[in-house]
Protein backbone atom coordinates (compact mmCIF):
# COMPACT_ATOMS: atom_id res chain seq x y z
CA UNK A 1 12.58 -16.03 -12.95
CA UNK A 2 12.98 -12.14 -13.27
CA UNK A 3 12.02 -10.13 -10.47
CA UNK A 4 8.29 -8.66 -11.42
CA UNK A 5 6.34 -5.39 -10.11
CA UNK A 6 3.03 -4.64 -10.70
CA UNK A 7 2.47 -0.58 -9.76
CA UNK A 8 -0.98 0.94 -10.05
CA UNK A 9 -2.39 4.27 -8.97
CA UNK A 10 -5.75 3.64 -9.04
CA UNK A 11 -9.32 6.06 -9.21
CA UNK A 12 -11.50 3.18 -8.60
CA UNK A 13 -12.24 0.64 -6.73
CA UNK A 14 -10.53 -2.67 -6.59
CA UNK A 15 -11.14 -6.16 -5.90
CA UNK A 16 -8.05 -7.17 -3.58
CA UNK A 17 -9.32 -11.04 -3.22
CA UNK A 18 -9.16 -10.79 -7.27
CA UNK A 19 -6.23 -9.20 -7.28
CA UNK A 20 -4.06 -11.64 -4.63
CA UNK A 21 -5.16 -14.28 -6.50
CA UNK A 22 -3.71 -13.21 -9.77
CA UNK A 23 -0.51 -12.29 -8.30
CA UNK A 24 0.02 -15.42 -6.19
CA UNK A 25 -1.32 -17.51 -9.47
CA UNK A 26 2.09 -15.68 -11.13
CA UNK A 27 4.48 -16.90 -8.49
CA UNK A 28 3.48 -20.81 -7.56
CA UNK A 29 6.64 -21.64 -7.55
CA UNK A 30 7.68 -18.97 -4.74
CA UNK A 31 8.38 -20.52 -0.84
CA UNK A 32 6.39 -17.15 0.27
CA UNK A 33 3.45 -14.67 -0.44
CA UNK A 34 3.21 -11.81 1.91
CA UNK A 35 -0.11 -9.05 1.32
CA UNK A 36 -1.00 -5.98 3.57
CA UNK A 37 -4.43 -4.94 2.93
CA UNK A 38 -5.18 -1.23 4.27
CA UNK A 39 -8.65 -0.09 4.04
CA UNK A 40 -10.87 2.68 5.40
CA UNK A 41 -11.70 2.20 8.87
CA UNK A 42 -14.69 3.77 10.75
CA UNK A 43 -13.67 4.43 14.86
CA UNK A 44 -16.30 3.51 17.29
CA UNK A 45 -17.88 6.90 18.81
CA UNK A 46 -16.00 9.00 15.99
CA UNK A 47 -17.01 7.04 13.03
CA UNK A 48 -15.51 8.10 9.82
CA UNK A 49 -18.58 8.39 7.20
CA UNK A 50 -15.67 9.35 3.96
CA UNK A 51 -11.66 9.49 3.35
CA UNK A 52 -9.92 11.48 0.76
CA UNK A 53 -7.24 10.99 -0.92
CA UNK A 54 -5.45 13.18 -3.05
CA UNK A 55 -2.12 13.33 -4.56
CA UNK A 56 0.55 15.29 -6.67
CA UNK A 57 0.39 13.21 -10.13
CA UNK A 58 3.83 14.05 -11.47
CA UNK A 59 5.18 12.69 -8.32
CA UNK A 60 2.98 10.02 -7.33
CA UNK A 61 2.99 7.05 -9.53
CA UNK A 62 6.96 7.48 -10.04
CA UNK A 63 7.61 7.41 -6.34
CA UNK A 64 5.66 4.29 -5.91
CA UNK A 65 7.52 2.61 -8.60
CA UNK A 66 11.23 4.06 -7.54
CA UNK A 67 9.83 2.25 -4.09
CA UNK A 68 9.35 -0.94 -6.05
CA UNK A 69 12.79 -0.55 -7.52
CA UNK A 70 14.24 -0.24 -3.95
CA UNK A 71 12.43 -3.00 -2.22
CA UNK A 72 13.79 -5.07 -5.36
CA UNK A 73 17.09 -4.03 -4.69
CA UNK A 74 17.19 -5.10 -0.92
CA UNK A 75 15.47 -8.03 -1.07
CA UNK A 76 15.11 -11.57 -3.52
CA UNK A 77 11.89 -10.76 -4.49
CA UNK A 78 10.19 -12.96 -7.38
CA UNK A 79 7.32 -10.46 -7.55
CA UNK A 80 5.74 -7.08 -6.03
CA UNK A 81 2.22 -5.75 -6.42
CA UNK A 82 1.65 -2.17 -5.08
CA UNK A 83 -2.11 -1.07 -5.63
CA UNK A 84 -2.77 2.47 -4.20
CA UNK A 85 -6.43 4.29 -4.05
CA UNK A 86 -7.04 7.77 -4.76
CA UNK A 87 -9.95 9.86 -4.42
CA UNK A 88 -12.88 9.45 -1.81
CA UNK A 89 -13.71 6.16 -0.28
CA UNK A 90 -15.95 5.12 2.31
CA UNK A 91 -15.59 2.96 5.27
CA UNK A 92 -14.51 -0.66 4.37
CA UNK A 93 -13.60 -0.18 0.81
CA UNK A 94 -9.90 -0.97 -0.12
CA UNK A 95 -6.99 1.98 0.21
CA UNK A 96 -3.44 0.12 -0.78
CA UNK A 97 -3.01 -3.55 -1.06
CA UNK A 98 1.48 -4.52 -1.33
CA UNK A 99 2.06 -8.28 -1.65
CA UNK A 100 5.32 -9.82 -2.30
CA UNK A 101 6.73 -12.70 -3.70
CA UNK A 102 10.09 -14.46 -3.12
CA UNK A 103 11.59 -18.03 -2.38
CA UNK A 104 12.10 -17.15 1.50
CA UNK A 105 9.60 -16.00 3.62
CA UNK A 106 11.86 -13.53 5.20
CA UNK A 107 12.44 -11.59 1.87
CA UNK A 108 8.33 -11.58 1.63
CA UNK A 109 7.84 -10.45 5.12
CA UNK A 110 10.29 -7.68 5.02
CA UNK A 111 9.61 -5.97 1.48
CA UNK A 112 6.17 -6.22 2.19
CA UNK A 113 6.95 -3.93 5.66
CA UNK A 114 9.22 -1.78 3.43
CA UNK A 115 6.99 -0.44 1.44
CA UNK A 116 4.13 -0.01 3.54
CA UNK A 117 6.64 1.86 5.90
CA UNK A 118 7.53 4.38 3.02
CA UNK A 119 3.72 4.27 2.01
CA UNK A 120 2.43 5.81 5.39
CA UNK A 121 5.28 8.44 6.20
CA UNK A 122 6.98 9.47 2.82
CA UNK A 123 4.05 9.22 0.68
CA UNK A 124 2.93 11.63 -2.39
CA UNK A 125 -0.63 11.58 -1.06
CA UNK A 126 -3.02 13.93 1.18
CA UNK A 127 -5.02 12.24 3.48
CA UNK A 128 -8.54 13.73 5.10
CA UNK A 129 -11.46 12.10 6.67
CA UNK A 130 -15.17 13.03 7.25
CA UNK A 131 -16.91 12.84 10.10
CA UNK A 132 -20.43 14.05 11.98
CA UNK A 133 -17.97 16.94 12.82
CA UNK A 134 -17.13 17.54 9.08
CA UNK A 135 -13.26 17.48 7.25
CA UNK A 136 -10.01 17.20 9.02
CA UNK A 137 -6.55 16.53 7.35
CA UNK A 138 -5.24 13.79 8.55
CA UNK A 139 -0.70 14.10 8.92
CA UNK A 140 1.26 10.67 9.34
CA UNK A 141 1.62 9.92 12.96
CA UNK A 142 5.29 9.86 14.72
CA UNK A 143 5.16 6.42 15.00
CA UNK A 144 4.81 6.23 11.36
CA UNK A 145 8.37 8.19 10.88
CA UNK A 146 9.80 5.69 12.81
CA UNK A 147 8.71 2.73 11.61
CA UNK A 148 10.30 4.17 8.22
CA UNK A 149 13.24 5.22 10.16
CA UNK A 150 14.24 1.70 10.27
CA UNK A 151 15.01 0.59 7.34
């Protein structure tokens, strides 16, 4: 089977049970189905109320899908859905969803990390949050750099 990617930037919300399904339903005959599901998080005493985020368009979608390219290039993927959120969100809705598909779990497990790794700390998006105490930007976290760093 050709190796498949499904990249979406996305303004509204999105059904990530609907959307595993689908994808795994493409690849039954793959050993191994790998999903991340990031969503918007509210932190007890500091609770987040909204997240924003916004992005550079000529830049955006084309970076996620030159990611796609890469992670298809590394690994024996079968299949690769990247769903990324802009805009502003509210606690518990969806952000990014990245499932992959492949014959060995391995190859799942590891593109899967890949490009959530290069999601978090090379990005093309802005990231703020509300709280009681109002906006603050929000920059990717050392531990973010190297997590990428180790690929």
């Amino acid at each position: 089977m050709a190796a498949y990617a499904d990249v979406r930037l996305l303004d509204a919300a999105f059904d990530p049970a609907a959307e595993l399904a689908a994808f795994t339903g493409r690849f039954g005959s793959a050993g191994g189905v790998v999903s991340f599901l990031g969503q918007v998080r509210a932190e007890p005493g500091d609770p987040v109320l909204a997240l924003e985020l916004r992005h550079y368009a000529p830049l955006t979608l084309p970076g996620m899908i030159a990611l796609a390219r890469a992670a298809h290039e590394r690994w024996a993927l079968e299949g690769l859905l990247v769903l990324h959120r802009h805009g502003v969100m509210g606690p518990g809705d969806p952000i990014v969803l990245v499932a992959s598909a492949a014959r060995h779990r391995r190859d799942a497990f590891a593109a899967a990390e890949f490009v959530m790794d290069h999601l978090k700390s090379d990005s093309w998006f802005w990231k703020r949050e509300k709280t009681a105490a109002g906006w603050r930007w929000i920059e990717p976290r050392a531990q973010d750099f190297t997590d990428r760093a180790r690929w």
